[in-house]
C-alpha atoms as a PDB file:
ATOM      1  CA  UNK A   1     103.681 110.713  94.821  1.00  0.00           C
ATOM      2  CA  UNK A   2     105.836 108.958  92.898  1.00  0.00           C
ATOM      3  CA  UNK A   3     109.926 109.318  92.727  1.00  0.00           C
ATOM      4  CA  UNK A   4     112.003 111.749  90.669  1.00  0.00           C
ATOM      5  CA  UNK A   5     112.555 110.989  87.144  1.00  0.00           C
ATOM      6  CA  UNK A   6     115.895 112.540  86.917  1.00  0.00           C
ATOM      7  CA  UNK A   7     119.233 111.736  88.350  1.00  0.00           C
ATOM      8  CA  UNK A   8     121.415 114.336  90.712  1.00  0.00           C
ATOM      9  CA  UNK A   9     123.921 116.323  88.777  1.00  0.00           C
ATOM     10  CA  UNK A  10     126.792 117.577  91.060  1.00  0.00           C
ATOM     11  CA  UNK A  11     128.836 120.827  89.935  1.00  0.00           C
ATOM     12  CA  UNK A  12     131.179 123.349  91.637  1.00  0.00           C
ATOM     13  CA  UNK A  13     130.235 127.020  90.938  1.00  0.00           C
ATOM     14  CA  UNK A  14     131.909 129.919  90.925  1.00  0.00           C
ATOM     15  CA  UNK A  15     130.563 133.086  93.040  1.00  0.00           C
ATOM     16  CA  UNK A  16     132.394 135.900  94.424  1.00  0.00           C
ATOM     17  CA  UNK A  17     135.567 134.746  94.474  1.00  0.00           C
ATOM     18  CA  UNK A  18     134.864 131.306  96.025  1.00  0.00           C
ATOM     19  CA  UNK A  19     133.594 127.930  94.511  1.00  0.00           C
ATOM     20  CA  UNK A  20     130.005 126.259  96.304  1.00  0.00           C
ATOM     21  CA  UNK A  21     129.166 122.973  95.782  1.00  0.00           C
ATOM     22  CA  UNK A  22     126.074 122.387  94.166  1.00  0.00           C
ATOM     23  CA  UNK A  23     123.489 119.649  93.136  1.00  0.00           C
ATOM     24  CA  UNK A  24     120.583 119.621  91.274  1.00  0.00           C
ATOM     25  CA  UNK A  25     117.634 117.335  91.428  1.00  0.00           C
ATOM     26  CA  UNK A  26     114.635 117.046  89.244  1.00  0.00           C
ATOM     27  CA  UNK A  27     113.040 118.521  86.144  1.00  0.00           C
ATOM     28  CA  UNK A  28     110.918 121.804  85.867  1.00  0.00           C
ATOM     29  CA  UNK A  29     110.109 125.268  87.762  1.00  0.00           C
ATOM     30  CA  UNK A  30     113.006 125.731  89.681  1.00  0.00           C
ATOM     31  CA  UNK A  31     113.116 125.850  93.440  1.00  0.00           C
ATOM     32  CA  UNK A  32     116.636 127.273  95.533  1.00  0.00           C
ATOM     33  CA  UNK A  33     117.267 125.084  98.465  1.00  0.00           C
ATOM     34  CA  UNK A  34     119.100 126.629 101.762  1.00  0.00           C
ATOM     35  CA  UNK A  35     120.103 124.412 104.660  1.00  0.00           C
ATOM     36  CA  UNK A  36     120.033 124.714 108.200  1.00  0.00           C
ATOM     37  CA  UNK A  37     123.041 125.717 110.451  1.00  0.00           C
ATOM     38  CA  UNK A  38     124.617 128.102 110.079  1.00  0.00           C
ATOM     39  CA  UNK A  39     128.103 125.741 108.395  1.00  0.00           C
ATOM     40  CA  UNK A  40     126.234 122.900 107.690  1.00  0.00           C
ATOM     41  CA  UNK A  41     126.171 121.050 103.928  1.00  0.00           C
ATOM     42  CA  UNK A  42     122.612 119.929 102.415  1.00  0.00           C
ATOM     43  CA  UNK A  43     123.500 116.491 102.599  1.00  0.00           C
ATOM     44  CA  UNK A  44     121.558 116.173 105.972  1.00  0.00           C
ATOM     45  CA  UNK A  45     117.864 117.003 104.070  1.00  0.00           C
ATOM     46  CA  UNK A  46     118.539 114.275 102.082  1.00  0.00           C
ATOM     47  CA  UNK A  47     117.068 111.866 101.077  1.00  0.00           C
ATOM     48  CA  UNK A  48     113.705 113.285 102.058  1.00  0.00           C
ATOM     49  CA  UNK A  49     113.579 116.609 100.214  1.00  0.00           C
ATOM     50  CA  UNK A  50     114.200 114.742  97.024  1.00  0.00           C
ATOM     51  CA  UNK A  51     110.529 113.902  97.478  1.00  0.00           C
ATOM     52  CA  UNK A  52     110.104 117.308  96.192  1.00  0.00           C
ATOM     53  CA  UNK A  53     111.767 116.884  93.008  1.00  0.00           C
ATOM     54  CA  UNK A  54     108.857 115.693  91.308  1.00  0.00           C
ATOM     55  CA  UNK A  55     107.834 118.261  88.662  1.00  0.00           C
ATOM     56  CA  UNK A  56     110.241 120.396  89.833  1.00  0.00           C
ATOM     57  CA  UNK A  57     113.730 120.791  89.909  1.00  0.00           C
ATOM     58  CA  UNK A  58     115.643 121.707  93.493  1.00  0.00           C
ATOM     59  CA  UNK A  59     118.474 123.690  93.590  1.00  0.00           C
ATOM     60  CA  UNK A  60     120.558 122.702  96.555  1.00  0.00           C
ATOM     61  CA  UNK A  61     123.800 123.723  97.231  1.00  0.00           C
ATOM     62  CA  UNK A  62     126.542 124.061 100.417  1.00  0.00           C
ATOM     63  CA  UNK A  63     126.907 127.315 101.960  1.00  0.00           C
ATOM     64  CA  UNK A  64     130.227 129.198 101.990  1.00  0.00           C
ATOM     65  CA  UNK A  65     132.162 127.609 104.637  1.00  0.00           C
ATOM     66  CA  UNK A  66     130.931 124.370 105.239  1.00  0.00           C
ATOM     67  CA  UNK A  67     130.789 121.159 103.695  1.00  0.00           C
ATOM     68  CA  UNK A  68     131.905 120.885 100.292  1.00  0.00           C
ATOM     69  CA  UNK A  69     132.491 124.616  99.882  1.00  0.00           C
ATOM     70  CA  UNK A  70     135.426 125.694 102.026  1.00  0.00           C
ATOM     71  CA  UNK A  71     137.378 128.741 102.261  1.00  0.00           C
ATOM     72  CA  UNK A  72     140.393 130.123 103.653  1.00  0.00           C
ATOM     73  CA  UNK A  73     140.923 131.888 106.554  1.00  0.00           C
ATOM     74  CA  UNK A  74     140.830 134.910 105.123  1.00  0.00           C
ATOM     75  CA  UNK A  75     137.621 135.013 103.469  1.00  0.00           C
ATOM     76  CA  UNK A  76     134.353 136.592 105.318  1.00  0.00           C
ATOM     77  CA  UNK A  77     132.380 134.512 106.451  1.00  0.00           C
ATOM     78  CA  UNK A  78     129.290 136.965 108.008  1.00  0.00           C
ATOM     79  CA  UNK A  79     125.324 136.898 106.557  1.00  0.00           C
ATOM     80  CA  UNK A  80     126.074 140.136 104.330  1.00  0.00           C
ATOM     81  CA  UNK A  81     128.682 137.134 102.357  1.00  0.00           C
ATOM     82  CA  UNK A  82     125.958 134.364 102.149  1.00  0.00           C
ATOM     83  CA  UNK A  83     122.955 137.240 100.989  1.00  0.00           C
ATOM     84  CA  UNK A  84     125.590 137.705  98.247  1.00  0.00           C
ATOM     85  CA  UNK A  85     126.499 134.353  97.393  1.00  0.00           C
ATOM     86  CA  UNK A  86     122.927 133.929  97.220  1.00  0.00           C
ATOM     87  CA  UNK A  87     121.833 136.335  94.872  1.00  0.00           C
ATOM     88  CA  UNK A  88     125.236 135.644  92.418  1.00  0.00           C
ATOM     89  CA  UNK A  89     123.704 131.687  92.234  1.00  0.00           C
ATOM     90  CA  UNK A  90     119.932 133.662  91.559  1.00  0.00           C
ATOM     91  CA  UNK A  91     121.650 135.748  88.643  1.00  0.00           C
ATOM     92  CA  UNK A  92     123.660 132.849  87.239  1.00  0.00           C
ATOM     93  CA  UNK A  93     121.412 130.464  87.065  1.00  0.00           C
ATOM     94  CA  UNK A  94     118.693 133.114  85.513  1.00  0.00           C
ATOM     95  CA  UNK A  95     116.380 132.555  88.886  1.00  0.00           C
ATOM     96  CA  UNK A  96     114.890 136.095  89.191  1.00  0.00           C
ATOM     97  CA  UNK A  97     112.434 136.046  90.362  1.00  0.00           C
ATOM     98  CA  UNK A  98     113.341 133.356  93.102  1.00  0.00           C
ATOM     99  CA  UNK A  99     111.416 130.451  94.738  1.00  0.00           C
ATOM    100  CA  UNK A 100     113.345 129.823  98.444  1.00  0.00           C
ATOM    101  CA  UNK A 101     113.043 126.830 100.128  1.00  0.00           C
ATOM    102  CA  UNK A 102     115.018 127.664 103.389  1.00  0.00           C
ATOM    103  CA  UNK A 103     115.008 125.169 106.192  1.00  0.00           C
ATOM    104  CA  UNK A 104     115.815 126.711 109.576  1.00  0.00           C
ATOM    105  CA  UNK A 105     118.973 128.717 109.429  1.00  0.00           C
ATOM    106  CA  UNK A 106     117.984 128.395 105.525  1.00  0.00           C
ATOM    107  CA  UNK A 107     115.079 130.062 106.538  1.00  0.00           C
ATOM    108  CA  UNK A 108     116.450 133.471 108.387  1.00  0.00           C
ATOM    109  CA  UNK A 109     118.804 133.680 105.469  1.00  0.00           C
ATOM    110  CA  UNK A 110     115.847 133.366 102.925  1.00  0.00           C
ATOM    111  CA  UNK A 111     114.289 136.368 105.127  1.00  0.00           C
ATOM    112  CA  UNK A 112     118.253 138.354 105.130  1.00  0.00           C
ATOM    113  CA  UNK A 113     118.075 137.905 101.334  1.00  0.00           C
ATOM    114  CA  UNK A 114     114.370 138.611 100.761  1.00  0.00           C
ATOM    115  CA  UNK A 115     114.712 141.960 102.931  1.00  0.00           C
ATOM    116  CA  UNK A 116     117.837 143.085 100.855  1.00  0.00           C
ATOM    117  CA  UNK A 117     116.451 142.451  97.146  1.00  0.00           C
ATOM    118  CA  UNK A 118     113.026 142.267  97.716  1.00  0.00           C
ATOM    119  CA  UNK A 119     112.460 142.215  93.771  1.00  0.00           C
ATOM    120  CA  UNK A 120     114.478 138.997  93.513  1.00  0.00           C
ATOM    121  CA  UNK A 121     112.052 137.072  95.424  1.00  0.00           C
ATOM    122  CA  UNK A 122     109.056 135.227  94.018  1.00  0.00           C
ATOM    123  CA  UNK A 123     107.927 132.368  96.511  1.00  0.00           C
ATOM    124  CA  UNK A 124     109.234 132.115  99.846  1.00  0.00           C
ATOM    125  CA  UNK A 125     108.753 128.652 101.774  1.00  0.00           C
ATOM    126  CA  UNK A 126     110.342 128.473 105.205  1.00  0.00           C
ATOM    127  CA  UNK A 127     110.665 125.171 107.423  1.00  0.00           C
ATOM    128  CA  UNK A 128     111.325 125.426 110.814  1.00  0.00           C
ATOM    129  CA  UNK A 129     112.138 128.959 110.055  1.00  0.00           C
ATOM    130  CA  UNK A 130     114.828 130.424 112.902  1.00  0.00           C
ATOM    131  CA  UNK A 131     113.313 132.960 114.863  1.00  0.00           C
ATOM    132  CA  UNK A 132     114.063 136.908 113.180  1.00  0.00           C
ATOM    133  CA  UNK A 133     115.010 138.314 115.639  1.00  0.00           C
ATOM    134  CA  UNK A 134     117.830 137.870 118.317  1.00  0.00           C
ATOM    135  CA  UNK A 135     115.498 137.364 121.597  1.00  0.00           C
ATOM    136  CA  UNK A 136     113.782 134.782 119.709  1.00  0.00           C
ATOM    137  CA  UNK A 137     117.048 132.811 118.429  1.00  0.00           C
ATOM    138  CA  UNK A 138     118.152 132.987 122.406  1.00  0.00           C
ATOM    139  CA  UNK A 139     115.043 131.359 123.525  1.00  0.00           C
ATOM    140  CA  UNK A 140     115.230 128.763 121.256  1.00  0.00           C
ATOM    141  CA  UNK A 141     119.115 128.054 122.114  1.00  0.00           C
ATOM    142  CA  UNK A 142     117.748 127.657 125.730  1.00  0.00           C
ATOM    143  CA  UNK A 143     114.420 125.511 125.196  1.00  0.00           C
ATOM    144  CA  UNK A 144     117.307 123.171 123.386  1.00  0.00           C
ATOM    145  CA  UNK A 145     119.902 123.120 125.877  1.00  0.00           C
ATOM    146  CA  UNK A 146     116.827 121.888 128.493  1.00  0.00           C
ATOM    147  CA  UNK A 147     116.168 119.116 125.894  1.00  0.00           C
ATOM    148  CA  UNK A 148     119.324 118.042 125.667  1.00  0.00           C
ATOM    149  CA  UNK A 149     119.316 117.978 129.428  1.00  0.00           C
ATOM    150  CA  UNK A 150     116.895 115.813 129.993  1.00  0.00           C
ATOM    151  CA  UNK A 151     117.400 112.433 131.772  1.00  0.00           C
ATOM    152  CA  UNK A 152     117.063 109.860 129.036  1.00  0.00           C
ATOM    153  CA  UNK A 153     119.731 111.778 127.044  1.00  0.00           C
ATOM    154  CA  UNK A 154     122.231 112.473 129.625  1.00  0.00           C
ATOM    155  CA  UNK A 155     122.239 108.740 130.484  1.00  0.00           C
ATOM    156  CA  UNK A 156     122.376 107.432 127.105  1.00  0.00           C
ATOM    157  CA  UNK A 157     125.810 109.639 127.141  1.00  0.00           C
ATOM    158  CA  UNK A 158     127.669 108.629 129.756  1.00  0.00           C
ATOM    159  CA  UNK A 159     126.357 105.146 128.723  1.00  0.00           C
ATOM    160  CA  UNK A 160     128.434 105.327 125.282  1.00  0.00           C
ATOM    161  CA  UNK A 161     131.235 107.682 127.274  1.00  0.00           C
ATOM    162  CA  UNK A 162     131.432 104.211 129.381  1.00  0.00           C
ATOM    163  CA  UNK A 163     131.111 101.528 127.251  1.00  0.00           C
ATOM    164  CA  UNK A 164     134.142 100.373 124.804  1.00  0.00           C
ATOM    165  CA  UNK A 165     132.124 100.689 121.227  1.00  0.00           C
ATOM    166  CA  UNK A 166     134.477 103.770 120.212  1.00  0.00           C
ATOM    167  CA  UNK A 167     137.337 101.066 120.380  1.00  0.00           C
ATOM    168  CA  UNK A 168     135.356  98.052 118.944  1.00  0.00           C
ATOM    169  CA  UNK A 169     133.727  99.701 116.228  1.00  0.00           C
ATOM    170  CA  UNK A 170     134.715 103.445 115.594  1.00  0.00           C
ATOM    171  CA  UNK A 171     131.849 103.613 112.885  1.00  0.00           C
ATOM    172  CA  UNK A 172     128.999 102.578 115.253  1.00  0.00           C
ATOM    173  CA  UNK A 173     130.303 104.795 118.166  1.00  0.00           C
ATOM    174  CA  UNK A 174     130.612 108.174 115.677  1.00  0.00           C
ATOM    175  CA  UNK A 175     127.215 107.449 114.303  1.00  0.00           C
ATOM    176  CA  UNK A 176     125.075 107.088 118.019  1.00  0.00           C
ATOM    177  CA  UNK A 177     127.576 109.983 119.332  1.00  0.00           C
ATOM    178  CA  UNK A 178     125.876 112.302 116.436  1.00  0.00           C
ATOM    179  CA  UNK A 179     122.505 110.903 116.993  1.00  0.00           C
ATOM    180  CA  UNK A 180     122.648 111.702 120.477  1.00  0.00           C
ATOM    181  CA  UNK A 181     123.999 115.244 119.677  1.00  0.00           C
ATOM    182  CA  UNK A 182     121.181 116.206 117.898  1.00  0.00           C
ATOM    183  CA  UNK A 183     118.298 114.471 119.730  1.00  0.00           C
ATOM    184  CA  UNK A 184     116.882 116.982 121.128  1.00  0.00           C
ATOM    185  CA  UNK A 185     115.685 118.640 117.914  1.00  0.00           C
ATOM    186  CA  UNK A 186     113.419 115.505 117.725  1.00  0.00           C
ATOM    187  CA  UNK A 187     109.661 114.807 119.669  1.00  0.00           C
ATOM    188  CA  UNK A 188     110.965 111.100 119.511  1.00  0.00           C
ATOM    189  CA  UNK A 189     115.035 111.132 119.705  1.00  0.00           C
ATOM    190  CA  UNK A 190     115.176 107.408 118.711  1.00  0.00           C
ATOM    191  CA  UNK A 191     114.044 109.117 115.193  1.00  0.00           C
ATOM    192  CA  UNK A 192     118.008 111.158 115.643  1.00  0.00           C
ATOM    193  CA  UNK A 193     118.855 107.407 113.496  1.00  0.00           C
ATOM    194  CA  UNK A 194     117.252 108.825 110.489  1.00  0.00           C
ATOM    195  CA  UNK A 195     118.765 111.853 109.980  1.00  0.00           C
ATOM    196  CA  UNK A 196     121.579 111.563 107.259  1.00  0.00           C
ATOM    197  CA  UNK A 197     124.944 112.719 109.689  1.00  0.00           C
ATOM    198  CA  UNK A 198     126.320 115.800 108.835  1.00  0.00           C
ATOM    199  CA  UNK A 199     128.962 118.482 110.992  1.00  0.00           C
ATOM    200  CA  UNK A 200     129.147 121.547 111.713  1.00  0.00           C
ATOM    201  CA  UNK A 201     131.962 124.310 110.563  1.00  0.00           C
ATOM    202  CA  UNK A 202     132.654 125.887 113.821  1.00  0.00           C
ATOM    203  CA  UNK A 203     134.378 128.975 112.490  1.00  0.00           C
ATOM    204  CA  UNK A 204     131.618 129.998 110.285  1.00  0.00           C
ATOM    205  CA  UNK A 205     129.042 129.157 112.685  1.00  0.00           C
ATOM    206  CA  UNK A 206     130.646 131.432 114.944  1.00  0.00           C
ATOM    207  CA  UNK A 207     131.156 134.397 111.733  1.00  0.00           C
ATOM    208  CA  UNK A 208     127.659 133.855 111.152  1.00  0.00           C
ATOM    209  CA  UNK A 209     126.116 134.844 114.431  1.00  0.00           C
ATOM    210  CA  UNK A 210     128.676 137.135 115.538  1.00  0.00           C
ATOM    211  CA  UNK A 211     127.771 139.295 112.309  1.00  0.00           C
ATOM    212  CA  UNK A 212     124.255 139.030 113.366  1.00  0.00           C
ATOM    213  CA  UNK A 213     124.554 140.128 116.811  1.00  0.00           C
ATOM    214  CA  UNK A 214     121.652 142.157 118.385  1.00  0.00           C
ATOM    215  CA  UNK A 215     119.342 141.202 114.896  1.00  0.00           C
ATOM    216  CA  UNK A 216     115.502 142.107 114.501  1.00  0.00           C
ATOM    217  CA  UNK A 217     114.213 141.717 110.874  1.00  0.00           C
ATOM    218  CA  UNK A 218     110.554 142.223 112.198  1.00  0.00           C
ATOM    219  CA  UNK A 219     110.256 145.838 111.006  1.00  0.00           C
ATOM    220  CA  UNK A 220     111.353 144.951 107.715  1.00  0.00           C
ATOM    221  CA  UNK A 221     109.188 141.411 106.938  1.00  0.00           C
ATOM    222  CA  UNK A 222     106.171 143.116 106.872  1.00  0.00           C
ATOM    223  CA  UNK A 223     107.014 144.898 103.483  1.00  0.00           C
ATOM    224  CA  UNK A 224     107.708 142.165 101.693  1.00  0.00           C
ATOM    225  CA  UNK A 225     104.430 140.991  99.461  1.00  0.00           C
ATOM    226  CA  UNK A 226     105.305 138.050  98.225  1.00  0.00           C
ATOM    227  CA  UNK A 227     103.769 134.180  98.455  1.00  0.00           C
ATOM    228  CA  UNK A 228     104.881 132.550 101.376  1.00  0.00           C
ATOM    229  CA  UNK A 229     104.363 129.456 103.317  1.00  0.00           C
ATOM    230  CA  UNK A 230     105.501 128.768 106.712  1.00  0.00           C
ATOM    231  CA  UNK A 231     105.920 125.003 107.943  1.00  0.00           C
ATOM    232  CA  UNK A 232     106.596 124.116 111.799  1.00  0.00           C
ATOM    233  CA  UNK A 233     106.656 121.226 114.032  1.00  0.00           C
ATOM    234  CA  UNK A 234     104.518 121.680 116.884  1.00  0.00           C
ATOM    235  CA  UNK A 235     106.817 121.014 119.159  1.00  0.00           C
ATOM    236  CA  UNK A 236     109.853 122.620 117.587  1.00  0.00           C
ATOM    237  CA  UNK A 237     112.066 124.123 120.359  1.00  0.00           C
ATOM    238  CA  UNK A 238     112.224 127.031 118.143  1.00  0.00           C
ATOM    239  CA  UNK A 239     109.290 128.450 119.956  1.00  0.00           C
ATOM    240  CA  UNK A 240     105.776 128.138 117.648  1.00  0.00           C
ATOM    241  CA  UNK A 241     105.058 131.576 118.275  1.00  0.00           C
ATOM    242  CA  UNK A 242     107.972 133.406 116.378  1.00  0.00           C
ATOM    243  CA  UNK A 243     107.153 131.026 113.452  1.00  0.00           C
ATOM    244  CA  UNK A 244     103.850 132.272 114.054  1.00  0.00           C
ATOM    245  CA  UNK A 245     104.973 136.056 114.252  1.00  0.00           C
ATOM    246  CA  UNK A 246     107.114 135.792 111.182  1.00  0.00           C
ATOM    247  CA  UNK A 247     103.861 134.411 109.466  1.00  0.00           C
ATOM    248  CA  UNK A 248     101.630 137.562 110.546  1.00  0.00           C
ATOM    249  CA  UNK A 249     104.365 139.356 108.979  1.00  0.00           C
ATOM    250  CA  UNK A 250     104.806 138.397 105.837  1.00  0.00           C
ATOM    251  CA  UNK A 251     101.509 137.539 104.950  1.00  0.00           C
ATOM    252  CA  UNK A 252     102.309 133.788 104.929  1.00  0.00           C
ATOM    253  CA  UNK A 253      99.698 130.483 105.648  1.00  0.00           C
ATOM    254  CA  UNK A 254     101.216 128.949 108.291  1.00  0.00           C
ATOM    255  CA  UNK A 255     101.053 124.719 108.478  1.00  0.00           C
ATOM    256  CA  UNK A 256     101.281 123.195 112.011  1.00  0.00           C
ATOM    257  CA  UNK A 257     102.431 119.955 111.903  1.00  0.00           C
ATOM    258  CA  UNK A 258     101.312 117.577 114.798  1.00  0.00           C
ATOM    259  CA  UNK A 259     103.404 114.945 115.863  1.00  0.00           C
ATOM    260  CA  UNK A 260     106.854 117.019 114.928  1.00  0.00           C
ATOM    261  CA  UNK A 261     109.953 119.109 116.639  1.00  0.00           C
ATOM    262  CA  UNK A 262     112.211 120.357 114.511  1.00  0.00           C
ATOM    263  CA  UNK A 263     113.135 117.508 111.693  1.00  0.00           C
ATOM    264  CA  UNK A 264     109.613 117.502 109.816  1.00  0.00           C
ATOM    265  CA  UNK A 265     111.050 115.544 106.623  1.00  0.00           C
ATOM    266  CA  UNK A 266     113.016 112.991 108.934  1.00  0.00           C
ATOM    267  CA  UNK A 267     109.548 112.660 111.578  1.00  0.00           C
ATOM    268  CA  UNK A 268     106.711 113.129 109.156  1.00  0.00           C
ATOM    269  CA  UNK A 269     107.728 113.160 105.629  1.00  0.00           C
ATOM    270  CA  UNK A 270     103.958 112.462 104.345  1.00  0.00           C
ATOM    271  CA  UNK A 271     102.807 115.523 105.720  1.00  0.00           C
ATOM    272  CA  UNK A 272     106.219 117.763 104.622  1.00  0.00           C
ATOM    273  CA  UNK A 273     105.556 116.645 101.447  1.00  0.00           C
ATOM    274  CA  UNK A 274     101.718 117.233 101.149  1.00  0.00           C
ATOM    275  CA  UNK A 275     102.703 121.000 103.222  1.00  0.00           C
ATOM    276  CA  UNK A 276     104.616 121.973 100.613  1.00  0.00           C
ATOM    277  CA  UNK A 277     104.124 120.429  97.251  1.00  0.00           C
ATOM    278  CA  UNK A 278     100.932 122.332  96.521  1.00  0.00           C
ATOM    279  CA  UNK A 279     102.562 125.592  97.490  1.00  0.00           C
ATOM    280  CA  UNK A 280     105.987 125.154  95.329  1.00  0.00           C
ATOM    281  CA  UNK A 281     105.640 125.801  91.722  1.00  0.00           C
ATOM    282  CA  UNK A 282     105.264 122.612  89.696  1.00  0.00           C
ATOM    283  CA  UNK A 283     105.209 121.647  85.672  1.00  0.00           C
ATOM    284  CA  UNK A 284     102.506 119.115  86.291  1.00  0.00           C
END
């Protein structure tokens, strides 16, 4: 493939009372792109998902409450806010019917939206999808805490608690402290380098679930009758088999990449690519 032919355009947009940060990449069918978190930013897809923007254009923009679209205290900050914020971005940006591209948390709230306005939904791809249902998101949070646990990881810790880079070179130390926070989403955590950094909103995190507490979409999904992919690293500690599950249930092909956890455009961005550029829409 080659690159994208257009530059980024960066706006602010106004939705419900709030402004989101957006930015859009590419020319052509357009596809909406929801991180990962909950209260992350999309800056941490980059720049792999720009890959995409070839023939399309991608639609990426930061979630209420985290990254470049803050709120006050005040505001809600629970799913029912983001389905909404969602489907004001579909309506002004004359989306309906929708292509998704939802990336882990991205990929529940795809699934929250899809099961609300059903109509509004033409494609649905989902990478790394979290599980539907709350069982399945506490497995997961358990299959991650033992990878964070494991030896290599817990030494390389107290090896930068203990040595004196935070003092000698405060950029170095806040860049392996992240790539150590996140390594166990990764087969190979020495690949945490290539993740673009990114933080977490700890209030809206917190919204987010609590609002979801004691969740099971699975009744729902299977009414849903759209086109739908589902991509997922083998060894993803989101467990395989709910990927697999919401799959069955929506009627989606699922792609199995080998060789990947949970970061599939950061560990094997060939075979991202190739998963979903044929299923996306495309002008070419």
């Amino acid at each position: 493939m080659t690159g994208a032919t257009a530059s980024a355009i960066d706006e602010r947009v106004t939705v419900n009372g709030i402004e989101l940060f957006t930015r859009t990449m590419g020319v052509g069918p357009d596809v909406l792109v929801l991180h990962g978190g909950p209260a992350a930013h999309h800056d941490y897809l980059l720049p792999q998902f720009d890959k995409l923007a070839v023939g399309r254009r991608l639609r990426y923009y930061d979630q209420r409450g985290g990254g470049r679209s803050p709120v006050g205290r005040d505001v809600p900050l629970g799913w029912q806010e983001h389905v909404a914020d969602l489907r004001a971005l579909i309506t002004k940006w004359g989306l309906e019917p929708a292509t998704l591209l939802g990336y882990s948390w991205g990929g529940l709230l795809a699934l929250l939206f899809a099961t609300e306005h059903p109509t509004q939904i033409g494609r649905l791809a989902l990478v790394s999808p979290a599980p539907s249902y709350a069982a399945g998101q506490r497995d997961y949070e358990r299959r991650f805490a033992a990878r964070m646990a494991r030896p290599e990881i817990t030494q390389a810790r107290r090896e930068l608690r203990a040595s004196d880079l935070r003092a000698r070179d405060p950029a170095a130390y806040r860049q392996r402290a992240f790539e150590l926070a996140v390594a166990g989403y990764f087969r190979d955590p020495s690949q945490a380098r290539s993740l673009t950094p990114f933080r977490i909103t700890s209030r809206t995190h917190r919204a987010v679930w609590a609002s979801l507490a004691g969740f099971d979409l699975r009744d729902r999904l299977a009414s849903l009758g759209v086109p739908a992919l589902v991509v997922h690293g083998r060894d993803d500690p989101i467990p395989l088999s709910t990927a697999r599950e919401t799959a069955n249930l929506i009627g989606a092909r699922l792609t199995v990449l080998e060789d990947c956890s949970h970061v599939p455009h950061v560990e094997n961005p060939h075979a991202f690519v190739a998963a979903l550029d044929e299923f996306l829409p495309s002008a070419r």
